[in-house]
PDB file of N, CA and C in Angstrom:
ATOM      1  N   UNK A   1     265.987-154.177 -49.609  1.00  0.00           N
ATOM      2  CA  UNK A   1     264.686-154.080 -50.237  1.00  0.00           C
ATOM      3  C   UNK A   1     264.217-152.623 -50.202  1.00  0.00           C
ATOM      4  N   UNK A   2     263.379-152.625 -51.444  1.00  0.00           N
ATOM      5  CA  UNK A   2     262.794-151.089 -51.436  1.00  0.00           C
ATOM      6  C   UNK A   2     261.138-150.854 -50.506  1.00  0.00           C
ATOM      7  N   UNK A   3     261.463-150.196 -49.460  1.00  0.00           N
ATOM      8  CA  UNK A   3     260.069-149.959 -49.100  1.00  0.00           C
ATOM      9  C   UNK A   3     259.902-147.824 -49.170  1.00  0.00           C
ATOM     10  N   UNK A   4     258.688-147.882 -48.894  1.00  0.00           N
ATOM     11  CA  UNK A   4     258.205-146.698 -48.759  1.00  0.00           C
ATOM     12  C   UNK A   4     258.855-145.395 -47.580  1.00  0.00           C
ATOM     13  N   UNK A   5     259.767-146.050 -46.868  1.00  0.00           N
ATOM     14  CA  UNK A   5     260.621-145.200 -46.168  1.00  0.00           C
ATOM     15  C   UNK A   5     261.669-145.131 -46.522  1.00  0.00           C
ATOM     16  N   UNK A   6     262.178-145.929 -47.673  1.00  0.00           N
ATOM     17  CA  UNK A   6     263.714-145.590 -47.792  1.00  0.00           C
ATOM     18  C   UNK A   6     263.722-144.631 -48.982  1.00  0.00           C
ATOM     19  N   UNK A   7     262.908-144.973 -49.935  1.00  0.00           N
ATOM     20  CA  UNK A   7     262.030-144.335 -50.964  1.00  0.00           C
ATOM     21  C   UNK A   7     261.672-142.500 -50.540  1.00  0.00           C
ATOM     22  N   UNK A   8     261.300-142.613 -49.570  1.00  0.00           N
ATOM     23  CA  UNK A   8     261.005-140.994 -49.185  1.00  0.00           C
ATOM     24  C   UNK A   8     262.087-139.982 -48.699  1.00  0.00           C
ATOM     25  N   UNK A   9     262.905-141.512 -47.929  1.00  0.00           N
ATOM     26  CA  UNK A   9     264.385-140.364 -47.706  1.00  0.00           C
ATOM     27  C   UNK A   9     265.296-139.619 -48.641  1.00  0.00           C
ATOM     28  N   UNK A  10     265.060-140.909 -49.796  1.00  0.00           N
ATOM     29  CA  UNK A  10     265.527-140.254 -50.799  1.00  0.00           C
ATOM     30  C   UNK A  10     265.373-138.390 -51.796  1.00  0.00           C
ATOM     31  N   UNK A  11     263.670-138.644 -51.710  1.00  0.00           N
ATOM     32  CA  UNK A  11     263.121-137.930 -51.697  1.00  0.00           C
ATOM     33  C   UNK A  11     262.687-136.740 -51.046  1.00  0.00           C
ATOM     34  N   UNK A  12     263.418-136.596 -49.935  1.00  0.00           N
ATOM     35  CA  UNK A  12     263.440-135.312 -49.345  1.00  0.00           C
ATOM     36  C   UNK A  12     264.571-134.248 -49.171  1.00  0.00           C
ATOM     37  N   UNK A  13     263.746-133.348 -49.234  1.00  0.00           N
ATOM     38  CA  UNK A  13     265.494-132.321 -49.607  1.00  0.00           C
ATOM     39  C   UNK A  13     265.285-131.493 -48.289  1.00  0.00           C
ATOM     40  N   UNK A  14     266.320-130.768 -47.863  1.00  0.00           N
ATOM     41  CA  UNK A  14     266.107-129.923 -46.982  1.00  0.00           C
ATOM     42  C   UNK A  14     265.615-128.100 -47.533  1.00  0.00           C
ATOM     43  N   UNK A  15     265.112-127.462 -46.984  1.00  0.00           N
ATOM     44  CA  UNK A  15     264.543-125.998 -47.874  1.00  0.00           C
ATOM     45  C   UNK A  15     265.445-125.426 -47.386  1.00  0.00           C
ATOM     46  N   UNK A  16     266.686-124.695 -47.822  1.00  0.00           N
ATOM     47  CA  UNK A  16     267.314-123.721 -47.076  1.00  0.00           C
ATOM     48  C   UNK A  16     267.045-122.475 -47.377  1.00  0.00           C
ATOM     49  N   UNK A  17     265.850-122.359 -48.035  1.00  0.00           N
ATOM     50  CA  UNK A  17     265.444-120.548 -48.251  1.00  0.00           C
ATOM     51  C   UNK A  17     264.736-120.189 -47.024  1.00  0.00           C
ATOM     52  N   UNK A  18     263.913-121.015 -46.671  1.00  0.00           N
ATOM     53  CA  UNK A  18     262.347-120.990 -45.563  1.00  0.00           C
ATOM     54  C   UNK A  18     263.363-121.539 -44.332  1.00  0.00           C
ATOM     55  N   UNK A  19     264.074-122.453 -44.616  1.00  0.00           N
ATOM     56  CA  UNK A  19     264.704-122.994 -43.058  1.00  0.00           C
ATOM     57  C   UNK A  19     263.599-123.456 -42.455  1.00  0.00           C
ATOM     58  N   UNK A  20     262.716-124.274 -43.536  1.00  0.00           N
ATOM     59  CA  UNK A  20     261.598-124.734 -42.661  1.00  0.00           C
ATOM     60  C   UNK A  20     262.188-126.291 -42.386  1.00  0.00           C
ATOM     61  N   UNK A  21     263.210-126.791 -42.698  1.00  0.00           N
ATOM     62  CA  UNK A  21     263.093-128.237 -42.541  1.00  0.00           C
ATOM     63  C   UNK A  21     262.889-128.836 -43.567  1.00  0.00           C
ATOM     64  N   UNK A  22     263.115-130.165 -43.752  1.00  0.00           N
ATOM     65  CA  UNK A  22     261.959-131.136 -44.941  1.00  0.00           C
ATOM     66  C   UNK A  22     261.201-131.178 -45.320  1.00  0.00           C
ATOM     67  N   UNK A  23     261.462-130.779 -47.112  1.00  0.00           N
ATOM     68  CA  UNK A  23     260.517-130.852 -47.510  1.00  0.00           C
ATOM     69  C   UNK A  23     260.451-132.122 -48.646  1.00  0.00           C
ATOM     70  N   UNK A  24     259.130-132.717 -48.970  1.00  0.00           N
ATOM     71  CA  UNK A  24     259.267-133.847 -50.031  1.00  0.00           C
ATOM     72  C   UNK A  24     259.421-133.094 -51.406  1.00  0.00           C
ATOM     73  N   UNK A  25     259.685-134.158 -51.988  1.00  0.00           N
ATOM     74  CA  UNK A  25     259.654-133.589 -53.449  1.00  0.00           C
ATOM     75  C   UNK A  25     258.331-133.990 -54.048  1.00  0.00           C
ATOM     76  N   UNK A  26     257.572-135.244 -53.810  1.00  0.00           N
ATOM     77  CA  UNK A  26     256.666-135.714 -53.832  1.00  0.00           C
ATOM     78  C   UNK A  26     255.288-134.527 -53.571  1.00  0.00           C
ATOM     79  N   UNK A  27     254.686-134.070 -54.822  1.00  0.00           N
ATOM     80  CA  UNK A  27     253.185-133.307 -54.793  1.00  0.00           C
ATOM     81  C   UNK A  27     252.841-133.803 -53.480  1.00  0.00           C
ATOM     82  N   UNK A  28     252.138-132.600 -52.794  1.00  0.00           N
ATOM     83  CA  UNK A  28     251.290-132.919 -51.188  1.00  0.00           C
ATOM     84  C   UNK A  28     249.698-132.714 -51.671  1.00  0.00           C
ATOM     85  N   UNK A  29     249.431-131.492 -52.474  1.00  0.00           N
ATOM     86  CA  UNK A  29     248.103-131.908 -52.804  1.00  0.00           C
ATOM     87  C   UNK A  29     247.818-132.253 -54.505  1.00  0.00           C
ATOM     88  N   UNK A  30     247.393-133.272 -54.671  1.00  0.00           N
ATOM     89  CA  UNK A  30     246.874-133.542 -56.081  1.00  0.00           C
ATOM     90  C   UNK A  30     245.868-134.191 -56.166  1.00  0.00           C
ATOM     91  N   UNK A  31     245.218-133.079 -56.482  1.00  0.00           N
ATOM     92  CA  UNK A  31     243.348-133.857 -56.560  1.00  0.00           C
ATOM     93  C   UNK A  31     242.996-134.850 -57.644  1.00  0.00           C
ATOM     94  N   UNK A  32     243.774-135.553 -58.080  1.00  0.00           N
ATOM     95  CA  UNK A  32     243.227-136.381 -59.425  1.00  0.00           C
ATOM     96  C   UNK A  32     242.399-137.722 -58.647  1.00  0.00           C
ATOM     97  N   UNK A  33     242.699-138.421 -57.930  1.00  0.00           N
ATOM     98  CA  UNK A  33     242.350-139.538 -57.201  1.00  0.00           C
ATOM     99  C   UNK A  33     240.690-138.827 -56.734  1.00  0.00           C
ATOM    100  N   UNK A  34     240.938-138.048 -56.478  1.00  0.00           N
ATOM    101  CA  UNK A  34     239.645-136.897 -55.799  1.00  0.00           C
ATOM    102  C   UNK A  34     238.650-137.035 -56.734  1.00  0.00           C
ATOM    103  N   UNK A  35     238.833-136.301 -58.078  1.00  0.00           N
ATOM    104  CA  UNK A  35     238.448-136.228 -59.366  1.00  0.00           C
ATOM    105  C   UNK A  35     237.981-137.551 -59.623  1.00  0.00           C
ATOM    106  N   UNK A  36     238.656-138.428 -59.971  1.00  0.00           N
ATOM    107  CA  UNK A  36     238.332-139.459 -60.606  1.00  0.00           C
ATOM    108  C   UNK A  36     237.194-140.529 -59.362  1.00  0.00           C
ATOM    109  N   UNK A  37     237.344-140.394 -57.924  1.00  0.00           N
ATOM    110  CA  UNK A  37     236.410-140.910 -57.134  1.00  0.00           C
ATOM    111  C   UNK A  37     234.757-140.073 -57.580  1.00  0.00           C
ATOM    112  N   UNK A  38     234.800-138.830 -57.745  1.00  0.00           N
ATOM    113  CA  UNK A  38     233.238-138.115 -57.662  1.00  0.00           C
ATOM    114  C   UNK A  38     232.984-138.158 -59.005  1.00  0.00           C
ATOM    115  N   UNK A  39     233.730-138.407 -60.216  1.00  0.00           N
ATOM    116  CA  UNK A  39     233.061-139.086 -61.410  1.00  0.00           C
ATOM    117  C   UNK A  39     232.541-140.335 -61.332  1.00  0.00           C
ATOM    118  N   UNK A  40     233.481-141.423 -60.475  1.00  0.00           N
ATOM    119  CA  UNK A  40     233.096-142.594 -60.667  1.00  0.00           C
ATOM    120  C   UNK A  40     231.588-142.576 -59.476  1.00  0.00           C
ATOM    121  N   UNK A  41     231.425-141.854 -58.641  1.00  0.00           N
ATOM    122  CA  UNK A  41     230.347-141.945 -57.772  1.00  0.00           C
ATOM    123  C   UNK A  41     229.276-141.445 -58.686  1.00  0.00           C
ATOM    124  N   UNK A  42     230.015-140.238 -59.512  1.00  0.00           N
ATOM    125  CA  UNK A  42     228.138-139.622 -60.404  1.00  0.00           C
ATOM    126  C   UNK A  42     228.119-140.603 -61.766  1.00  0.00           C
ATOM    127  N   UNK A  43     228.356-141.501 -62.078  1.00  0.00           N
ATOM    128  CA  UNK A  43     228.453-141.833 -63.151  1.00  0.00           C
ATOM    129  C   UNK A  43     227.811-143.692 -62.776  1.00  0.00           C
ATOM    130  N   UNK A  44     228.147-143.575 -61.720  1.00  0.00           N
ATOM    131  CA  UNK A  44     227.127-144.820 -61.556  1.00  0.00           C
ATOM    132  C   UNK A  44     225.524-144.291 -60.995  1.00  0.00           C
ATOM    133  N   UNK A  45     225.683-143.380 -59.742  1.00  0.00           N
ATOM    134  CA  UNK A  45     224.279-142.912 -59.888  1.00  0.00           C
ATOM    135  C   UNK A  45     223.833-142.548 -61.109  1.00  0.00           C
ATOM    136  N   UNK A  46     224.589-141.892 -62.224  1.00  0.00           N
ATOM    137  CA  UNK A  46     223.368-141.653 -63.255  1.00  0.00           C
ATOM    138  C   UNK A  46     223.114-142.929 -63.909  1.00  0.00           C
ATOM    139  N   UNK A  47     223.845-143.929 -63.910  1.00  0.00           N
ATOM    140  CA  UNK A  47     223.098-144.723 -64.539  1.00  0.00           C
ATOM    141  C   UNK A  47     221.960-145.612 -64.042  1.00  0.00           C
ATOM    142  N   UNK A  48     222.188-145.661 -62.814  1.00  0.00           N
ATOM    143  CA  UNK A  48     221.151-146.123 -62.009  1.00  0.00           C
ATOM    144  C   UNK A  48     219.297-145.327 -62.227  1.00  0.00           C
ATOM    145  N   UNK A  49     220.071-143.721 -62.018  1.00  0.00           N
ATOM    146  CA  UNK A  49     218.600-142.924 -61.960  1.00  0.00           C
ATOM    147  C   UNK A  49     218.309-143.149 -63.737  1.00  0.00           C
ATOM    148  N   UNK A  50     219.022-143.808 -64.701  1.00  0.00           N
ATOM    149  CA  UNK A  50     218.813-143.864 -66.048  1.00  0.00           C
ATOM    150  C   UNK A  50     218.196-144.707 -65.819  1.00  0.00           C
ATOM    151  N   UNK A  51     218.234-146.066 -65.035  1.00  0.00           N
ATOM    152  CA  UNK A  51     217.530-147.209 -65.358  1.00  0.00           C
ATOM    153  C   UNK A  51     215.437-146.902 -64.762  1.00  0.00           C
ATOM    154  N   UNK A  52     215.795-146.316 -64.008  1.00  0.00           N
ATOM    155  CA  UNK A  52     214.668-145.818 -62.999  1.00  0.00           C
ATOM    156  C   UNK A  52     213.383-144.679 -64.123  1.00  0.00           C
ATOM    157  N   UNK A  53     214.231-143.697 -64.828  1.00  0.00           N
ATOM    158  CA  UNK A  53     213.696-142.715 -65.491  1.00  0.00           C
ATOM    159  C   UNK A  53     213.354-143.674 -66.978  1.00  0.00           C
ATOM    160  N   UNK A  54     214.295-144.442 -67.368  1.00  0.00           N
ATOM    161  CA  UNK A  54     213.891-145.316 -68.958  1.00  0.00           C
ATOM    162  C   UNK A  54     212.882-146.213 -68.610  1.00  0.00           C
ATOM    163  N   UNK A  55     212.915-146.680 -67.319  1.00  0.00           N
ATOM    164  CA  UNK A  55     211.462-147.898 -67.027  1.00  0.00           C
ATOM    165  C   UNK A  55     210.454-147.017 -66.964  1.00  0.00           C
ATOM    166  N   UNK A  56     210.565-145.295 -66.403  1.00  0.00           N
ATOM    167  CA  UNK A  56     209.274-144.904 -66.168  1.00  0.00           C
ATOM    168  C   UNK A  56     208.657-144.061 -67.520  1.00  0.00           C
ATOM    169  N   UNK A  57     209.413-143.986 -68.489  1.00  0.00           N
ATOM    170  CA  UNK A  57     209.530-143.219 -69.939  1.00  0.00           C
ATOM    171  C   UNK A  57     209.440-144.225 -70.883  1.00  0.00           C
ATOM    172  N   UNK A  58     209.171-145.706 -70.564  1.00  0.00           N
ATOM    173  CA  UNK A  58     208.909-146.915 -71.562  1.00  0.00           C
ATOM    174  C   UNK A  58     209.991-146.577 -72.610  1.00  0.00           C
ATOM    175  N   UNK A  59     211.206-146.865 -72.487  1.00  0.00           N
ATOM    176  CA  UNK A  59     212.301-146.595 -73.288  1.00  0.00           C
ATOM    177  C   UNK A  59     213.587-148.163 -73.025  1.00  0.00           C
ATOM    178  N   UNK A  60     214.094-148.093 -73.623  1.00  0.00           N
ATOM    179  CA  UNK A  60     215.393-149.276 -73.504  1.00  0.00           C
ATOM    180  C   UNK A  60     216.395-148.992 -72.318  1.00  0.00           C
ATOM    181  N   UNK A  61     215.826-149.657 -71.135  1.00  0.00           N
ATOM    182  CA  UNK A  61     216.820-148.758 -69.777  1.00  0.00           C
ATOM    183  C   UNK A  61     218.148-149.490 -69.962  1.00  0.00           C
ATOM    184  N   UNK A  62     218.698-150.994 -70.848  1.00  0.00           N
ATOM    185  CA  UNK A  62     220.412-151.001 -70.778  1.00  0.00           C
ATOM    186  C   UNK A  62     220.845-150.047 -71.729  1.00  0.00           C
ATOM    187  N   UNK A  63     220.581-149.390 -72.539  1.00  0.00           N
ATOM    188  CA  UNK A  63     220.854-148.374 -73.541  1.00  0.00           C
ATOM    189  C   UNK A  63     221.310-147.379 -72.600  1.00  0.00           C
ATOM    190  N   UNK A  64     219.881-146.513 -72.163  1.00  0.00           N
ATOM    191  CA  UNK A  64     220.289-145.513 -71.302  1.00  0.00           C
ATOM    192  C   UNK A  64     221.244-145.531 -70.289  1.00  0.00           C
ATOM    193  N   UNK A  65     221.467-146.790 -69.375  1.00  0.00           N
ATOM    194  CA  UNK A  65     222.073-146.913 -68.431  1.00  0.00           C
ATOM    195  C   UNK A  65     223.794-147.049 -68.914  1.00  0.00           C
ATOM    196  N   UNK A  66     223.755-147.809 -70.115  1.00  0.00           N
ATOM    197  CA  UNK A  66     224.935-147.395 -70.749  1.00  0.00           C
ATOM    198  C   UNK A  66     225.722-146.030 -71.129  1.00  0.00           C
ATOM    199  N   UNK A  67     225.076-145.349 -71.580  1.00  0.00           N
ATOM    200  CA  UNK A  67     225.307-143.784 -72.022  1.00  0.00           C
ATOM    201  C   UNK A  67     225.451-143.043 -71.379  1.00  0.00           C
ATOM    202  N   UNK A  68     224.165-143.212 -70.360  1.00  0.00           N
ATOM    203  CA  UNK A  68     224.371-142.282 -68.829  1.00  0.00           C
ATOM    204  C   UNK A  68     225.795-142.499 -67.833  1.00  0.00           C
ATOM    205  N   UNK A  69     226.101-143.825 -68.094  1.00  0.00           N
ATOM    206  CA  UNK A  69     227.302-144.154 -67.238  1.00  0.00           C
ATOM    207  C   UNK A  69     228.217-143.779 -68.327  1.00  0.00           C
ATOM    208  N   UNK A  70     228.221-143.598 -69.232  1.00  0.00           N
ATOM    209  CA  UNK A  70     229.486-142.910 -69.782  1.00  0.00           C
ATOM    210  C   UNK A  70     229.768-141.218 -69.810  1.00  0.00           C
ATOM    211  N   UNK A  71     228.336-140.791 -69.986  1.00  0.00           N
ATOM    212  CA  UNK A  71     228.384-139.619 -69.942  1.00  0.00           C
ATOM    213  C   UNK A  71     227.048-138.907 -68.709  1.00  0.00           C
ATOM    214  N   UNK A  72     227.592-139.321 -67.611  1.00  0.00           N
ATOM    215  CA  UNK A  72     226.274-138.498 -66.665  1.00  0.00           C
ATOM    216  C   UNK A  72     225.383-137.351 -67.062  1.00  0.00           C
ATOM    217  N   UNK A  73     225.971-136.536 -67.028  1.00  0.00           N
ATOM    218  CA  UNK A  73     224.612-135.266 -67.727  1.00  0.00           C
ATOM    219  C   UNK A  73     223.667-135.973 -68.458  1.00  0.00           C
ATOM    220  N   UNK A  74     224.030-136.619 -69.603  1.00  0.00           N
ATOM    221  CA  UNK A  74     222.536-137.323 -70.439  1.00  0.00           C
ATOM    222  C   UNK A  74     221.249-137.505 -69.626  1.00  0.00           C
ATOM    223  N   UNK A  75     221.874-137.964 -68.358  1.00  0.00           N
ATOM    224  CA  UNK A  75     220.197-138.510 -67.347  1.00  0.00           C
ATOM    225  C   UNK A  75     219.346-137.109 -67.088  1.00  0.00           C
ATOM    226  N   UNK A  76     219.768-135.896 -67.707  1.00  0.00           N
ATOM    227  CA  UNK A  76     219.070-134.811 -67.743  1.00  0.00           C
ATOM    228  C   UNK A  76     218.269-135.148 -68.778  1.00  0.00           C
ATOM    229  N   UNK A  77     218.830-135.032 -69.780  1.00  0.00           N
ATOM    230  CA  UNK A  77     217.972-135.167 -71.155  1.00  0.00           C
ATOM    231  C   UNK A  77     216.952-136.225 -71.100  1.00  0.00           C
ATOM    232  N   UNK A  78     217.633-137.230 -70.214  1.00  0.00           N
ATOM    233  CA  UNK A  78     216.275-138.286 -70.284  1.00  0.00           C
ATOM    234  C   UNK A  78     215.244-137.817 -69.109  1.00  0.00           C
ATOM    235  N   UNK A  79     215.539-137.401 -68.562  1.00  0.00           N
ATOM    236  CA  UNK A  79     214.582-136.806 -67.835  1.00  0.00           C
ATOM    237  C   UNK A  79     213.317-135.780 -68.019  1.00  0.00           C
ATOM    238  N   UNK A  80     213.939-135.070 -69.207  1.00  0.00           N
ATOM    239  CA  UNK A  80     213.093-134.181 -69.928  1.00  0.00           C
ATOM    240  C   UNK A  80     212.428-134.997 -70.981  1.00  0.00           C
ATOM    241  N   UNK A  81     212.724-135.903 -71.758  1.00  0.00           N
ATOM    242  CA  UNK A  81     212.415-136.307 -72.519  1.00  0.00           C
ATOM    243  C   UNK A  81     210.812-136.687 -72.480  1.00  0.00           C
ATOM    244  N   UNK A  82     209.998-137.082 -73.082  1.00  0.00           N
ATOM    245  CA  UNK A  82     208.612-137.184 -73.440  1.00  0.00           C
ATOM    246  C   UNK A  82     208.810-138.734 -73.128  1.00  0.00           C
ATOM    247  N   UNK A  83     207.129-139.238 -72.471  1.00  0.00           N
ATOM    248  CA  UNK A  83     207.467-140.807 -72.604  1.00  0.00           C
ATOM    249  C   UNK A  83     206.891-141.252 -73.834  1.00  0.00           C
ATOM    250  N   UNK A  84     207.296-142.889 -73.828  1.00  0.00           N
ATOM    251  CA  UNK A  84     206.667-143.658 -75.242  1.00  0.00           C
ATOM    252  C   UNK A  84     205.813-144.187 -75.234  1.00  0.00           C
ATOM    253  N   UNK A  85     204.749-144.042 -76.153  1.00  0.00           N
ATOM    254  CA  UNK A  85     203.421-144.402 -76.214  1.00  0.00           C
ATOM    255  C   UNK A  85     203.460-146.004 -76.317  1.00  0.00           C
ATOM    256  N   UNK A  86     202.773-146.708 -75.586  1.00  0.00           N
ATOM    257  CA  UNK A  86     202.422-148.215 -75.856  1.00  0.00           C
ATOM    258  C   UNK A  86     204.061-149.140 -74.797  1.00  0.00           C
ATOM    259  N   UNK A  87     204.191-150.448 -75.456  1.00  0.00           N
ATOM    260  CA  UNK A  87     205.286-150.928 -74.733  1.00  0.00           C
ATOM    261  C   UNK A  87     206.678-151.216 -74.206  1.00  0.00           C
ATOM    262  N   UNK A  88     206.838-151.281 -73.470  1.00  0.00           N
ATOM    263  CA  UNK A  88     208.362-150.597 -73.237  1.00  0.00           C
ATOM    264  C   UNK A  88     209.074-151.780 -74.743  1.00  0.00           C
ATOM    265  N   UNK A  89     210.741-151.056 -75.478  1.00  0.00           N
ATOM    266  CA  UNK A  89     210.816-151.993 -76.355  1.00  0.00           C
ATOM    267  C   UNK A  89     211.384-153.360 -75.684  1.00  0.00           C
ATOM    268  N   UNK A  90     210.898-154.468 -76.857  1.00  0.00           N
ATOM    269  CA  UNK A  90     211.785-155.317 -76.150  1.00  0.00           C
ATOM    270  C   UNK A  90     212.841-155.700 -76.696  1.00  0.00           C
ATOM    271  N   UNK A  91     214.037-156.466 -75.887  1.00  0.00           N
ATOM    272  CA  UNK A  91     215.274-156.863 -76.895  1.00  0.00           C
ATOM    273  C   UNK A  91     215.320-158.190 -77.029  1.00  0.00           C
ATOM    274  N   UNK A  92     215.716-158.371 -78.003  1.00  0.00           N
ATOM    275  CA  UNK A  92     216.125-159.798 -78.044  1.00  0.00           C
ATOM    276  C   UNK A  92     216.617-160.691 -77.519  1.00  0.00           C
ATOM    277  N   UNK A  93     216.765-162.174 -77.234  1.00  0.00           N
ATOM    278  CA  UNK A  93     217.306-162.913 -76.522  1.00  0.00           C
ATOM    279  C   UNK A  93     218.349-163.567 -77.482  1.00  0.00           C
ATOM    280  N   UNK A  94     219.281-164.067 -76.682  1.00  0.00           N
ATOM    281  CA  UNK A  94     220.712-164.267 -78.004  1.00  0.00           C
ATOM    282  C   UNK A  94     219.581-165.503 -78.759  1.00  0.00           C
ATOM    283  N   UNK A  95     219.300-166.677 -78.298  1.00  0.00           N
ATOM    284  CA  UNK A  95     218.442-167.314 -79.249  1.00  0.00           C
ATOM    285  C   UNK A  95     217.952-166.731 -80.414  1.00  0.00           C
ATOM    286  N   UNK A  96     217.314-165.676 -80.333  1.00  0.00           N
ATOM    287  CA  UNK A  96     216.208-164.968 -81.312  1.00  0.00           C
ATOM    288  C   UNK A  96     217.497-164.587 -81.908  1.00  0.00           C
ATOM    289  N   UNK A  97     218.665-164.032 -81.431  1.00  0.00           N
ATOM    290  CA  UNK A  97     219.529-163.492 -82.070  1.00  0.00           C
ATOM    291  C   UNK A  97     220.310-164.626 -82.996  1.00  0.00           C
ATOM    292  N   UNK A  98     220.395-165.483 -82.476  1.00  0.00           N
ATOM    293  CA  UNK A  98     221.363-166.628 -83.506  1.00  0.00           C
ATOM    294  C   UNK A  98     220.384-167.058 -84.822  1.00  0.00           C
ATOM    295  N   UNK A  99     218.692-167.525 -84.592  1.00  0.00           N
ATOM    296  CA  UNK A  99     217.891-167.404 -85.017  1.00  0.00           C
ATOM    297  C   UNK A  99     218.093-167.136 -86.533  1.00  0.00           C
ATOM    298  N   UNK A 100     217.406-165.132 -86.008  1.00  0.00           N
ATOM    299  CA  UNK A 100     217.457-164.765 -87.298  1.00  0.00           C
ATOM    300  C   UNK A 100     218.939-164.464 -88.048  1.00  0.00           C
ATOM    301  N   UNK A 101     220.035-164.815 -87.453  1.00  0.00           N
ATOM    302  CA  UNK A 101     221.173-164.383 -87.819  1.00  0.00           C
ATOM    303  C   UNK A 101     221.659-162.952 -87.515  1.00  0.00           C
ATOM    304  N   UNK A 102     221.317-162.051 -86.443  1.00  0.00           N
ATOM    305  CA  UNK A 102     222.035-161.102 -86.195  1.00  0.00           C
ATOM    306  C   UNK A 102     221.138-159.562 -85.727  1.00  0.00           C
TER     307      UNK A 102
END
């Protein structure tokens, strides 16, 4: 069977320039896992602080919270943004939606 140690032996060569010993062939640092954790951490806070900033800006907060989680920076723009006069909008319920047809 293949496990993760037989797998690495394979994978290791000896350095005979450095005479340091074993080395893997296997990348030691690759930040992508890195990368992709502190997007996925800012990209849910912004949509969160989207939902927080669209309730307090009387605006459509699953909209924002959508957009913002796709693209974080936006929760700047909504932040600057001006609020809306009168009631926050409302959306439809699928009823209303089957209703009027769409």
């Amino acid at each position: 069977s293949l496990d993760f140690a037989t797998v690495a032996a394979h994978l290791t060569v000896y350095d005979h320039q450095t005479d340091r010993g074993p080395i893997s062939a296997l990348p030691s640092k690759d930040h992508t896992m890195k990368w992709i954790v502190i997007w996925g951490v800012s990209a849910v806070a912004a949509a969160a602080l989207a939902a927080v900033f669209a309730g307090q800006k009387n605006r459509g907060y699953s909209t924002w919270m959508a957009w913002c989680f796709l693209f974080p920076p936006l929760v700047l723009w909504l932040m600057l943004m001006p609020s809306n006069p009168g009631p926050r909008p409302r959306q439809q319920r699928l009823d209303e939606i089957d209703r009027t047809g769409g």
